[in-house]
Protein backbone atom coordinates (compact mmCIF):
# COMPACT_ATOMS: atom_id res chain seq x y z
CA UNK A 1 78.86 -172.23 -103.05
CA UNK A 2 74.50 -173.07 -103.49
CA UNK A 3 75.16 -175.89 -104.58
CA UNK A 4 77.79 -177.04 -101.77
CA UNK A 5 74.80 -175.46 -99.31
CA UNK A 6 72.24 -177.44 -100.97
CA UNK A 7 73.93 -180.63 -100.30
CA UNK A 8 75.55 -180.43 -96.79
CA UNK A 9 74.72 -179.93 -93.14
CA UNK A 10 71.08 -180.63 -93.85
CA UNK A 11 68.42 -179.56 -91.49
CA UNK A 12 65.27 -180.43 -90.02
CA UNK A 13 62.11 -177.96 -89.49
CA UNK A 14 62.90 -178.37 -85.39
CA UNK A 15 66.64 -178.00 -85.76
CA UNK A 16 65.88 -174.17 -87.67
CA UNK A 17 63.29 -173.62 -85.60
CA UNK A 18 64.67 -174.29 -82.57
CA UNK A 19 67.98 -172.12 -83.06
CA UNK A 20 65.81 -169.08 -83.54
CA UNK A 21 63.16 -169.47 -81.08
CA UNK A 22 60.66 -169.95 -82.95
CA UNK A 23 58.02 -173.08 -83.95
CA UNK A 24 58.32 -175.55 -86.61
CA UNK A 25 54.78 -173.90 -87.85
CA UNK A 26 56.22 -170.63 -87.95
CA UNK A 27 59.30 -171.90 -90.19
CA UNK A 28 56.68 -173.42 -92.59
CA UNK A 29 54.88 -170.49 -92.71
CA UNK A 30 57.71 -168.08 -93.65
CA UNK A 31 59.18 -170.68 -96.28
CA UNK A 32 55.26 -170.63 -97.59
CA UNK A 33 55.18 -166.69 -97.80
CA UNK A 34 58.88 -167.05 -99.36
CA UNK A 35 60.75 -165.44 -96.70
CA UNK A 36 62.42 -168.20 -96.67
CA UNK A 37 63.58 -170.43 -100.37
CA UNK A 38 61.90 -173.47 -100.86
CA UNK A 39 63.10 -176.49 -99.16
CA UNK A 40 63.92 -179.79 -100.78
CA UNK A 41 61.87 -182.99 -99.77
CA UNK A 42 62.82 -186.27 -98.77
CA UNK A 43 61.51 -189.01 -100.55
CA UNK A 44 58.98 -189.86 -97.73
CA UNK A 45 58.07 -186.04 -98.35
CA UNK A 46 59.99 -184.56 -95.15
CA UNK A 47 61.33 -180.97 -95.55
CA UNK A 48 65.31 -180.58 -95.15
CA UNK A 49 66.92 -177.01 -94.90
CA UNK A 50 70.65 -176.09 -95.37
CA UNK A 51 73.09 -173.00 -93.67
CA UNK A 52 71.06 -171.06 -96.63
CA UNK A 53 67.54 -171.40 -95.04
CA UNK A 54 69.35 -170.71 -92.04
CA UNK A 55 71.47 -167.75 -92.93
CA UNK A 56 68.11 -166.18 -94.53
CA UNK A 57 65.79 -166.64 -91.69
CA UNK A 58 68.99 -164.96 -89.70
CA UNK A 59 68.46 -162.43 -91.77
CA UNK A 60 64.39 -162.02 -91.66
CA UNK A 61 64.24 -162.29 -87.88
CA UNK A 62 67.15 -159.40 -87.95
CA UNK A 63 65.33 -157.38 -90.86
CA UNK A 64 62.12 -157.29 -88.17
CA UNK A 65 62.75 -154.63 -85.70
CA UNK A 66 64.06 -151.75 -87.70
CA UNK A 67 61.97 -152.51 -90.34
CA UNK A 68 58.70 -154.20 -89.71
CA UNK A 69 56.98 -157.55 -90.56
CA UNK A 70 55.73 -155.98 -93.83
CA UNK A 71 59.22 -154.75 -95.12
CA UNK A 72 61.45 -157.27 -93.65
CA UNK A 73 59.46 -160.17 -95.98
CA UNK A 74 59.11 -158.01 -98.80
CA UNK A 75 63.31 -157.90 -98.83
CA UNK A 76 63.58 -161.74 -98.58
CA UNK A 77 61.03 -162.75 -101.33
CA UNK A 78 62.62 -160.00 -103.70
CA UNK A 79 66.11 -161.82 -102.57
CA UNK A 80 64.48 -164.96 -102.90
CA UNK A 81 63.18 -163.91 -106.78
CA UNK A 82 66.58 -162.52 -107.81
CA UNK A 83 65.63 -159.22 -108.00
CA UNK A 84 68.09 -157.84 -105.58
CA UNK A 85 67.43 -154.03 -106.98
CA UNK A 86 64.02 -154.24 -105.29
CA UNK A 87 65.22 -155.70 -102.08
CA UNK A 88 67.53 -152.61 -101.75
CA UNK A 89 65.35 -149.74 -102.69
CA UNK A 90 62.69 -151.34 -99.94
CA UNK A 91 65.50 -151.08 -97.44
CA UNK A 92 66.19 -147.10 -98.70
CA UNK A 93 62.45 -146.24 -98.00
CA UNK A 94 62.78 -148.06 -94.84
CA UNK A 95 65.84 -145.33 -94.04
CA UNK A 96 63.69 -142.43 -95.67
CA UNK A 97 61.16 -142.76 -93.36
CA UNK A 98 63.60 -143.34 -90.02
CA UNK A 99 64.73 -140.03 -91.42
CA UNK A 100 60.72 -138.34 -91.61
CA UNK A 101 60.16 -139.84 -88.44
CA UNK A 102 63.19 -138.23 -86.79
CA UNK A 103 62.39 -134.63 -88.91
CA UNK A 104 58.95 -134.77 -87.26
CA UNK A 105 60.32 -135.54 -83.59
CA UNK A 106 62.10 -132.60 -83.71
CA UNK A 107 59.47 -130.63 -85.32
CA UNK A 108 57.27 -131.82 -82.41
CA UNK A 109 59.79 -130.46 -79.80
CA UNK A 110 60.44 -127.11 -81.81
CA UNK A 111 56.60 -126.75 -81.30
CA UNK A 112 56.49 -127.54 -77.70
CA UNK A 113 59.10 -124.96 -77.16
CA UNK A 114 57.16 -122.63 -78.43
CA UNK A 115 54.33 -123.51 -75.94
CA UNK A 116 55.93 -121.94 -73.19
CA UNK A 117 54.64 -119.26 -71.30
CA UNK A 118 57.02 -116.60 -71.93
CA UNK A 119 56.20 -116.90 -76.24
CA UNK A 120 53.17 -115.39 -76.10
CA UNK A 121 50.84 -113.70 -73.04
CA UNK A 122 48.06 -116.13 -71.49
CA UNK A 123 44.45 -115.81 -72.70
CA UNK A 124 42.60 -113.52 -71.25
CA UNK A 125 40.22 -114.88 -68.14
CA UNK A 126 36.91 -116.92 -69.53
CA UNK A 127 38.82 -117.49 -72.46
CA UNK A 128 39.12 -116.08 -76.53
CA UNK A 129 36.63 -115.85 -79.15
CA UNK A 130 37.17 -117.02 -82.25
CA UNK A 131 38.24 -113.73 -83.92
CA UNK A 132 40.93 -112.86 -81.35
CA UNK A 133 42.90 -116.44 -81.08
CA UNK A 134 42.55 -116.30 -85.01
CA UNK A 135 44.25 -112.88 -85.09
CA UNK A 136 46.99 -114.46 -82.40
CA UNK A 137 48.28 -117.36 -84.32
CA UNK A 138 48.02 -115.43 -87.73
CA UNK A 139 45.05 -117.69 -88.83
CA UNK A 140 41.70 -117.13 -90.38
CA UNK A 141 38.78 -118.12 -88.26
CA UNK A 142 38.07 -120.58 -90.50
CA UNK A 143 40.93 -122.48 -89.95
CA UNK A 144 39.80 -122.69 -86.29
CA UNK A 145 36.67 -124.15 -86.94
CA UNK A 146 38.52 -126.74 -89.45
CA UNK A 147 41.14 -127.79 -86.61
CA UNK A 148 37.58 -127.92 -84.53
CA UNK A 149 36.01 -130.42 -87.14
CA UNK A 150 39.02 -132.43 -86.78
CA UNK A 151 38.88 -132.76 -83.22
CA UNK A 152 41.89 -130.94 -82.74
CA UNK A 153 40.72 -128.08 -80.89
CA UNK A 154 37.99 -128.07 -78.28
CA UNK A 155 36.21 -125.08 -77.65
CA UNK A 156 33.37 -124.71 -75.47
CA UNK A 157 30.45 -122.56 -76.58
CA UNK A 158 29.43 -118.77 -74.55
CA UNK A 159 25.86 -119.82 -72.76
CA UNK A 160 25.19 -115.85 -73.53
CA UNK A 161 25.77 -115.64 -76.39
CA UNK A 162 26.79 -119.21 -78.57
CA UNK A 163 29.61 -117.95 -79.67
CA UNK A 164 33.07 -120.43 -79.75
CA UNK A 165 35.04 -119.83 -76.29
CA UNK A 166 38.69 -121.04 -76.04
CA UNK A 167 39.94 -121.86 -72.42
CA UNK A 168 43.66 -122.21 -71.53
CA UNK A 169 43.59 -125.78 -72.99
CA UNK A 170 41.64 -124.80 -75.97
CA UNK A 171 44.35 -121.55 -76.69
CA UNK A 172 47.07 -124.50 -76.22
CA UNK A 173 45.77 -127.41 -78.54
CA UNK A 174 45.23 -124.39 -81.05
CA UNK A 175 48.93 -122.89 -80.86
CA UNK A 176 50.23 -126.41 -81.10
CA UNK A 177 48.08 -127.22 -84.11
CA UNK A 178 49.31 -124.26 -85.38
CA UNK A 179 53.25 -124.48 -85.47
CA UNK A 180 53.04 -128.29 -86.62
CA UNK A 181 51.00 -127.15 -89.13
CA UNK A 182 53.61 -124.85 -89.99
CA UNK A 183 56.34 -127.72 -89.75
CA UNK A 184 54.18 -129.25 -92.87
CA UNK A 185 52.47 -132.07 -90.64
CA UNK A 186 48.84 -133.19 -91.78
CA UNK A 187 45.81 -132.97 -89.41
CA UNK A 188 45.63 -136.58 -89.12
CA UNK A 189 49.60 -136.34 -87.95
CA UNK A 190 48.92 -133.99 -85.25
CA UNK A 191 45.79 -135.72 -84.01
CA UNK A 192 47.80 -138.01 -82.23
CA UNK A 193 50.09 -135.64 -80.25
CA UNK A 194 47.45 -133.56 -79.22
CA UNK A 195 45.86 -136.62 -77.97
CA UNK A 196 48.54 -137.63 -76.19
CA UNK A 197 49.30 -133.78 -74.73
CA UNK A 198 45.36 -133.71 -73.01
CA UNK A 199 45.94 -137.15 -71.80
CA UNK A 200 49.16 -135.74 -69.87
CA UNK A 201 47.30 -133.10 -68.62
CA UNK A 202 49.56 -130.64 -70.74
CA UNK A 203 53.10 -130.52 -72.20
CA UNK A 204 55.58 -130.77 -69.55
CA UNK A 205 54.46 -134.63 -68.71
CA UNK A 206 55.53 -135.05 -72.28
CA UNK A 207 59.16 -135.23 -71.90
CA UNK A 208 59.32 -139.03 -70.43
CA UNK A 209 57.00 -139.49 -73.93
CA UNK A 210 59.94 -137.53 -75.98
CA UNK A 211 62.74 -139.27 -74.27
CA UNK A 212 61.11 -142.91 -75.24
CA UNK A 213 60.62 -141.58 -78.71
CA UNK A 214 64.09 -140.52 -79.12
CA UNK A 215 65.48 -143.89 -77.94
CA UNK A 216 62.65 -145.85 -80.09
CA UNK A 217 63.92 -143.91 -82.94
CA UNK A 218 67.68 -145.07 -81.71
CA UNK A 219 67.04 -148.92 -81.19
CA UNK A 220 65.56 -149.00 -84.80
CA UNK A 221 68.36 -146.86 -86.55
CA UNK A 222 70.66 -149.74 -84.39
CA UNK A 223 68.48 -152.82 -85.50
CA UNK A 224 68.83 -151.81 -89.15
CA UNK A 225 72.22 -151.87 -89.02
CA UNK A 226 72.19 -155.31 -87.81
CA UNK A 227 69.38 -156.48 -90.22
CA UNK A 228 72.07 -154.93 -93.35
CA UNK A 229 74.59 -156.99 -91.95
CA UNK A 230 72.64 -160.31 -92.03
CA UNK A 231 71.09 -159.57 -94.75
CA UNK A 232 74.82 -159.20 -96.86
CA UNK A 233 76.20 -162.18 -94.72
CA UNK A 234 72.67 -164.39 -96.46
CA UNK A 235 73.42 -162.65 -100.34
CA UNK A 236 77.02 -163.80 -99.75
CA UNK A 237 75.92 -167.42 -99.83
CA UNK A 238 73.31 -167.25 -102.30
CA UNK A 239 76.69 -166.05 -105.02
């Protein structure tokens, strides 16, 4: 079958380039990075592709969106080397982390649920001190002043007395912290969300945000099934 592929329905850099969108620079630069295999040369030193060049760069551009620019080339050079093992354990991690990604979307909306105002009584008017929120969430005061450090928390500081205040928004970021923490997310993690919550203005505006994760998280479980099937449609004609 290569060798039938290697000798028929040749192909010039604009004809691939052209049936995937893309410019005849671009399919240079992926045969250079081995995405794609090498291509053979005419004797005045033109390259000439075949339904194999094709059939892989099928399978690259489909490889892209559930998997990412890094992965997705990564699969066809190991394909392109032989080593067919690697290829596939690239694609599992790919899967594990779809998988982490959707375990952390629903620790995220386990947390938010447990935002709401009937969970636990509203701080007190001009805020908590450090001691008090500490002894709410079941954390040292220590671990405040870490989440603090971090950025995570914001509170502002008693002109009496110096001591830490926590406002309504403060006594949120911190509860939030707090159960993702306790979902086994790292600081750096939660940064994001809890950038994302004060930029709302607070958590109900976040459920437009949850929806779009939910369906981002469903287009690229979709687009790696397409990317497998291109992917076994190109190893087919490289037996």
């Amino acid at each position: 079958m290569r060798e039938n592929l290697q000798t028929a329905d040749r192909l010039r850099p604009v004809d691939l380039a052209r049936a995937h969108g893309l410019s005849t620079q671009a399919v240079r630069n992926y045969e250079a990075a081995g995405v794609l295999p090498a291509a053979e040369r005419t004797s005045s030193g033109h390259r000439r592709y075949t339904p194999l060049h094709a059939a892989a760069l099928r399978a690259f551009l489909a490889l892209l969106p559930g998997h990412g620019h890094r992965t997705a080339s990564a699969v066809l050079r190991a394909v392109g080397e032989g080593a067919a093992e690697e290829a596939y354990a690239l694609i599992a991690e790919s899967h594990v982390q779809l998988l982490e990604d959707r375990r952390t979307l629903r620790s995220v909306e386990r947390a938010l649920r447990d935002l709401g105002p009937e969970r636990e009584p509203a701080p007190e008017a001009g805020g908590l001190f450090v001691g008090p929120l500490a002894h709410r969430l079941g954390v040292r005061p220590a671990t405040l002043r870490t989440w603090e450090r971090a950025g995570l928390v914001r509170p502002h500081r008693d002109p009496a007395t110096g001591y830490r205040v926590y406002d309504e928004a403060a006594v949120r970021d911190a509860r939030l912290t707090h159960q993702l923490r306790r979902g086994g997310h790292l600081l750096g993690q939660i940064a994001p969300l809890i950038d994302q919550v004060r930029s709302a203005g607070g958590v109900e505006p976040l459920d437009g945000v949850l929806r779009d994760w939910h369906a981002r998280l469903a287009a690229r479980g979709r687009a790696m099934l397409t990317g497998a099937a291109e992917l076994e449609a190109y190893l087919r004609l490289r037996e």
